[in-house]
Protein backbone atom coordinates (compact mmCIF):
# COMPACT_ATOMS: atom_id res chain seq x y z
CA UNK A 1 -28.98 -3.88 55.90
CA UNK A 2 -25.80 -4.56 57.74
CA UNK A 3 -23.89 -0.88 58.97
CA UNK A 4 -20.69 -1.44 57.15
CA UNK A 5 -22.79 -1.84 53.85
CA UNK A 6 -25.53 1.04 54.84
CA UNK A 7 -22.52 3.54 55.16
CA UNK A 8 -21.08 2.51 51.85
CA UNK A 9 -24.74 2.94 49.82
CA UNK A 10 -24.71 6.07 51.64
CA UNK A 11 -20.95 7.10 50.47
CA UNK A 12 -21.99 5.76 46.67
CA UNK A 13 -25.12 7.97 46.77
CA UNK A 14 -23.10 11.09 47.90
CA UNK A 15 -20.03 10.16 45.39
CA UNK A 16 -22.31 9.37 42.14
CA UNK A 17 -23.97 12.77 42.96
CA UNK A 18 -20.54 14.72 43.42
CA UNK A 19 -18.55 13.12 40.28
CA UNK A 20 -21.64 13.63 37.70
CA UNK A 21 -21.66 16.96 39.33
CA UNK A 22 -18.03 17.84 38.87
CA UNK A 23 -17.11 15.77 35.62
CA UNK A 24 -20.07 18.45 33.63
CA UNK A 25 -18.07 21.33 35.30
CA UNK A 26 -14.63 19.89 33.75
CA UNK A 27 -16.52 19.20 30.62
CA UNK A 28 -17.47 22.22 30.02
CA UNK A 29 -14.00 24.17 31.03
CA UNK A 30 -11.69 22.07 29.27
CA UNK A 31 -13.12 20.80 26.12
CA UNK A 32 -13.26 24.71 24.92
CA UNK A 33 -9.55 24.81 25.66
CA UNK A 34 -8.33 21.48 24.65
CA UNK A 35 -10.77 20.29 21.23
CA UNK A 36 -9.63 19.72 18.32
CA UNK A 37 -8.06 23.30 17.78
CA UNK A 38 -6.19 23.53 20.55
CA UNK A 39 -3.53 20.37 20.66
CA UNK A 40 -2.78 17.68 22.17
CA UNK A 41 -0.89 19.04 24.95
CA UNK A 42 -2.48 18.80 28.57
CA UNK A 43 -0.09 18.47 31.74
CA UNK A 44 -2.28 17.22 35.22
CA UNK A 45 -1.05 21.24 36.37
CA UNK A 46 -3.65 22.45 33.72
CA UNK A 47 -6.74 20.32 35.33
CA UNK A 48 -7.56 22.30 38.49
CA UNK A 49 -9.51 20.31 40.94
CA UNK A 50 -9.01 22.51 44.14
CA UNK A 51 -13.04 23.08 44.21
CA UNK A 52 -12.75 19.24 45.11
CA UNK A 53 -11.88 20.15 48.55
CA UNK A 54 -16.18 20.36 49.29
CA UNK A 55 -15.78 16.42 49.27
CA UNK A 56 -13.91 16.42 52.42
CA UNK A 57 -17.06 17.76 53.98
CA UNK A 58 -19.18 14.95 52.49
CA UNK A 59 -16.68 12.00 53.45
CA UNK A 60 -15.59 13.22 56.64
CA UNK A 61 -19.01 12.08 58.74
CA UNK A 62 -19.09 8.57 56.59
CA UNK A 63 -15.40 7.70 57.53
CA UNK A 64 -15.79 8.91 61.13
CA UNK A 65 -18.89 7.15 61.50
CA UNK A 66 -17.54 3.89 60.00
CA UNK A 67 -14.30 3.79 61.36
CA UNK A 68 -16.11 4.87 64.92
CA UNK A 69 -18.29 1.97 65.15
CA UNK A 70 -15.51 -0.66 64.07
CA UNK A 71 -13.49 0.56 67.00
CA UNK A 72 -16.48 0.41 69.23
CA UNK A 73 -16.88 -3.34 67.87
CA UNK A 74 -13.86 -4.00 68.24
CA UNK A 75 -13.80 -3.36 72.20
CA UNK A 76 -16.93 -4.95 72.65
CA UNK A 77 -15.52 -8.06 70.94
CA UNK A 78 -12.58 -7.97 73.78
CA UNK A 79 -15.46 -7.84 76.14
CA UNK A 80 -13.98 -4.30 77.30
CA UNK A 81 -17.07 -2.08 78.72
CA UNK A 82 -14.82 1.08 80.31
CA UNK A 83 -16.27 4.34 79.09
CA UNK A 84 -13.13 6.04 78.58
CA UNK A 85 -11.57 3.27 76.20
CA UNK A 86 -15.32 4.01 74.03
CA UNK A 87 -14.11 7.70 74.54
CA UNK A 88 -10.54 6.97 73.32
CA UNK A 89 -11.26 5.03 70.26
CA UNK A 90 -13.99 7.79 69.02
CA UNK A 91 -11.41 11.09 69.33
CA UNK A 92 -8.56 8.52 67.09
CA UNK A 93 -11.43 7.67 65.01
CA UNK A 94 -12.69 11.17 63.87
CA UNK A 95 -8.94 12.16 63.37
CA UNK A 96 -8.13 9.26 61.16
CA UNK A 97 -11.15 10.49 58.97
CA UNK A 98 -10.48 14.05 59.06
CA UNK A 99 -7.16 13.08 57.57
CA UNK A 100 -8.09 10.62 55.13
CA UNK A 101 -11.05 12.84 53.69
CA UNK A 102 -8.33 15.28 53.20
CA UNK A 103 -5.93 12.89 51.99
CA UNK A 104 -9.17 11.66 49.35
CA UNK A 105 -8.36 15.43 47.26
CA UNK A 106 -4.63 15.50 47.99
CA UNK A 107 -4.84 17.61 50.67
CA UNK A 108 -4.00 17.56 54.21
CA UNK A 109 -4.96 19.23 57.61
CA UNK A 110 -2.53 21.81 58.84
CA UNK A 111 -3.41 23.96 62.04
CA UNK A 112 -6.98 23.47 60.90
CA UNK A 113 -6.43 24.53 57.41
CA UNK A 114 -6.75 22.29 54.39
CA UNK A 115 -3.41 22.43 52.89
CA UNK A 116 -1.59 20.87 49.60
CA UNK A 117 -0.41 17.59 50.10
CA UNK A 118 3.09 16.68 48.32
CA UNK A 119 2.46 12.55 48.89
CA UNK A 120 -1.33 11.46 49.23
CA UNK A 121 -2.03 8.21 48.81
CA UNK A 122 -4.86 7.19 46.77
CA UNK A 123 -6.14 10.49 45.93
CA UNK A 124 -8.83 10.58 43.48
CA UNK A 125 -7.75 14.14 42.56
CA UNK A 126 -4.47 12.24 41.02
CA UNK A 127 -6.04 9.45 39.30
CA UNK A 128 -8.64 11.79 37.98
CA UNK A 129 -6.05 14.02 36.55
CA UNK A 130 -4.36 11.61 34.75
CA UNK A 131 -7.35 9.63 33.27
CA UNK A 132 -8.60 13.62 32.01
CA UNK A 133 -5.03 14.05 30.21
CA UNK A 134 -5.41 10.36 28.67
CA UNK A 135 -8.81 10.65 27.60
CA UNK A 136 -8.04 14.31 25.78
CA UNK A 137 -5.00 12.90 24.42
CA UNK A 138 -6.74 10.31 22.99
CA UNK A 139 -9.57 12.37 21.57
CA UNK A 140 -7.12 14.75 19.59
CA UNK A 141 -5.56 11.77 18.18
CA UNK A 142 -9.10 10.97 16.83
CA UNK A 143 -9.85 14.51 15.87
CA UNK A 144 -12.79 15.05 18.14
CA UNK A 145 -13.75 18.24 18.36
CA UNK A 146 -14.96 20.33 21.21
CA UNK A 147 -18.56 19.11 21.74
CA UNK A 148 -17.78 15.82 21.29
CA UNK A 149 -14.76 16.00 23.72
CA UNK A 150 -17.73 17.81 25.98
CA UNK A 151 -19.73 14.62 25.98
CA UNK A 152 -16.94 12.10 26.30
CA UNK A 153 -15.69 13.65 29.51
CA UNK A 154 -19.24 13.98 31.16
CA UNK A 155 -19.52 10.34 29.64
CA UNK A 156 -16.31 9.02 31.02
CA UNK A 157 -15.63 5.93 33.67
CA UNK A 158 -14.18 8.89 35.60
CA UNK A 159 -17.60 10.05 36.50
CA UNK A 160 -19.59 7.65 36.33
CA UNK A 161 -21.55 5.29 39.25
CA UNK A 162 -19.40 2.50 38.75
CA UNK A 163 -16.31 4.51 40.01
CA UNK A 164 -18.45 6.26 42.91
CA UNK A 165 -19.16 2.49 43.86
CA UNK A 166 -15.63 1.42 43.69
CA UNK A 167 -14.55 4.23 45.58
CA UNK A 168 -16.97 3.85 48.01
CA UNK A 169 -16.84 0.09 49.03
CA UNK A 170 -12.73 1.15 48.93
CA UNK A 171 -12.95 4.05 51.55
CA UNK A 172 -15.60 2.20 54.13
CA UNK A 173 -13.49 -0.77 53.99
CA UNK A 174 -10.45 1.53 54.88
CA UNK A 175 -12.30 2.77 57.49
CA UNK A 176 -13.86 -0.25 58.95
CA UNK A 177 -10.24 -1.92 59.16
CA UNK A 178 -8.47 1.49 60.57
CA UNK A 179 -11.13 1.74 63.26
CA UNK A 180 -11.01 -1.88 64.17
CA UNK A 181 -6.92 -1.05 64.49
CA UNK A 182 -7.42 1.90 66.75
CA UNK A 183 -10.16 -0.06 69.19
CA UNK A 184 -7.07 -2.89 69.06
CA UNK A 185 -4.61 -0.29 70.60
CA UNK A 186 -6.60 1.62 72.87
CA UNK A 187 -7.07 -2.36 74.33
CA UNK A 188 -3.81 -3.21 74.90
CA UNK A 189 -4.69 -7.16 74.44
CA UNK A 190 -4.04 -7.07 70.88
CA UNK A 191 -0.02 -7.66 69.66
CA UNK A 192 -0.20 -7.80 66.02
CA UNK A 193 -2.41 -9.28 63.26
CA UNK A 194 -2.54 -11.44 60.27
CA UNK A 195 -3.63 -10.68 56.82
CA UNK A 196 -7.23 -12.96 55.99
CA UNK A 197 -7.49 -13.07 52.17
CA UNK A 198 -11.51 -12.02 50.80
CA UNK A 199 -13.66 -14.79 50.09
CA UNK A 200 -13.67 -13.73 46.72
CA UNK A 201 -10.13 -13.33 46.22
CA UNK A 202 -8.95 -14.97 42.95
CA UNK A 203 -6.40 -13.28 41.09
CA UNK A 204 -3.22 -13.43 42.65
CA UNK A 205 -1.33 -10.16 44.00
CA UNK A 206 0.03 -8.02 46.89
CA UNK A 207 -2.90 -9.25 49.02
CA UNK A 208 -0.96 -13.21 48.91
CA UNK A 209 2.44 -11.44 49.87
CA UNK A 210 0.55 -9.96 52.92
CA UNK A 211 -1.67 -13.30 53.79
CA UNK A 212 1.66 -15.27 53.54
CA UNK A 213 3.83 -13.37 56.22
CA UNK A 214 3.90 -14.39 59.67
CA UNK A 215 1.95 -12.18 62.55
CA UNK A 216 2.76 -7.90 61.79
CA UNK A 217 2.78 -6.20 65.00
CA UNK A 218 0.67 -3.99 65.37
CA UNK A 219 1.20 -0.63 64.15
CA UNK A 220 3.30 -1.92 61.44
CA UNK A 221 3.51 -2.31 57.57
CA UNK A 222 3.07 -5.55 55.64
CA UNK A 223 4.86 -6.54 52.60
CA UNK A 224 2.92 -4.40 50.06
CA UNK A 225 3.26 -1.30 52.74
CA UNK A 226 0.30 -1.19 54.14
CA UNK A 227 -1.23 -0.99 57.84
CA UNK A 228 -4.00 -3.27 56.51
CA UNK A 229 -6.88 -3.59 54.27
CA UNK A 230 -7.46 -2.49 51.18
CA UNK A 231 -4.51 -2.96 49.79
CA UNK A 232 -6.01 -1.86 46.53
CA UNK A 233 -9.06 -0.66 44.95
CA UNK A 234 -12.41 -3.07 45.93
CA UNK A 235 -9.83 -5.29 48.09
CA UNK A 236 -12.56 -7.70 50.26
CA UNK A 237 -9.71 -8.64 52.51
CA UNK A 238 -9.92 -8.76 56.78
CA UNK A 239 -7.39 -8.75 59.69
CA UNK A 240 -7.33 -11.29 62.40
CA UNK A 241 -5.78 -10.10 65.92
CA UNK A 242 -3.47 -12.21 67.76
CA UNK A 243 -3.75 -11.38 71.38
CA UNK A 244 -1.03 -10.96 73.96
CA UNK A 245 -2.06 -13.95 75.96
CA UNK A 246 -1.63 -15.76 73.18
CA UNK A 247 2.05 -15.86 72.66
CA UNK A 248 2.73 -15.10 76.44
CA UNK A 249 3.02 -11.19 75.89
């Protein structure tokens, strides 16, 4: 089995385990306080996730890993062998994953402490929030009562495998391209890079926008805003490097 998709089994294993785990504890804390008796009135400031922060312990070693050995790849594709460059590319590595594990549970690393973060992107504490207020919205409207509000949030998408896969395949993508980007700049061959739509790639969107712009330098944003890959949820796409030496740099 190829790394990249031995890391990701791995991350599905340890993210099916930690949603079913979680989604019975919100189960059985909120359907008391929000079945059919209580309303329909749930704000994401009533759904407390902060025990969520144990996942940053789980992800951080996956990410670091991943992201690690695409930066190592990376300077052994540029047929770069100096110890301190491998050295380089593993200390960005394992600080791009400490932050994006945070990042994962809107949270953030200040001074070593795992602090609140105002602006996460793609935290699954967010998106889990708001599918939680949906889904008991919806279930007052129907007039389910506790129990059965019990078993439709243990049931949910939001806990299930299939989300632990997406979520998985998403994250050791991330870290697969952000590695690769760091063993780029530690090079210094590499001037920018072009957006390579996935194989699979058949519904139009922000991914086209990105494939169609000329060469971004490296270090900076494409048209949807990001540094590369995924530009969304299960995104399959890839970066190509341009090298210096290629347009006289």
């Amino acid at each position: 089995m190829p790394r990249q998709k031995k890391a990701e089994a791995t991350a599905h294993k340890e993210l099916t385990k930690f949603l079913a785990k979680h989604g019975a504890i919100l189960a059985r804390e909120l359907a008391p306080r929000f079945g059919k008796a209580a309303g329909s009135q749930v704000k994401p400031s009533d759904i407390d996730l902060t025990e969520w922060k144990e996942l940053v312990e789980i992800m951080l070693p996956l990410l670091k890993e991943a992201a690690d050995e695409a930066a190592t790849n990376a300077l052994a594709t540029l047929s770069i062998d100096e110890a301190g460059m491998f050295d380089q590319v593993a200390a960005l590595a394992l600080e791009w994953a400490k932050q994006r594990a945070a990042e994962m549970v809107g949270m953030k690393w200040v001074d070593g402490e795992l602090v609140d973060n105002p602006d996460p992107r793609w935290a699954i504490t967010d998106s889990t929030r708001d599918g939680l207020r949906d889904l008991i919205s919806q279930a007052f409207e129907d007039g389910m009562g506790q129990a059965d509000l019990e078993k439709e949030i243990v049931n949910s998408y939001l806990f299930s495998e299939q989300r632990a896969e997406m979520i998985a395949r998403t994250e050791i993508a991330q870290a697969h391209i952000q590695g690769t980007i760091k063993g780029w700049k530690v090079s210094d061959l590499v001037a920018g890079y072009s957006w390579i739509l996935g194989s699979e790639h058949d519904v139009p969107d922000e991914c086209d926008d990105n494939a169609d712009s000329p060469m971004v330098e490296l270090g900076k944003e494409f048209p949807s805003g990001d540094l590369g890959p995924p530009a969304h949820p299960n995104c399959i796409c890839a970066l190509s490097p341009v090298l210096k030496s290629e347009i006289g740099g």
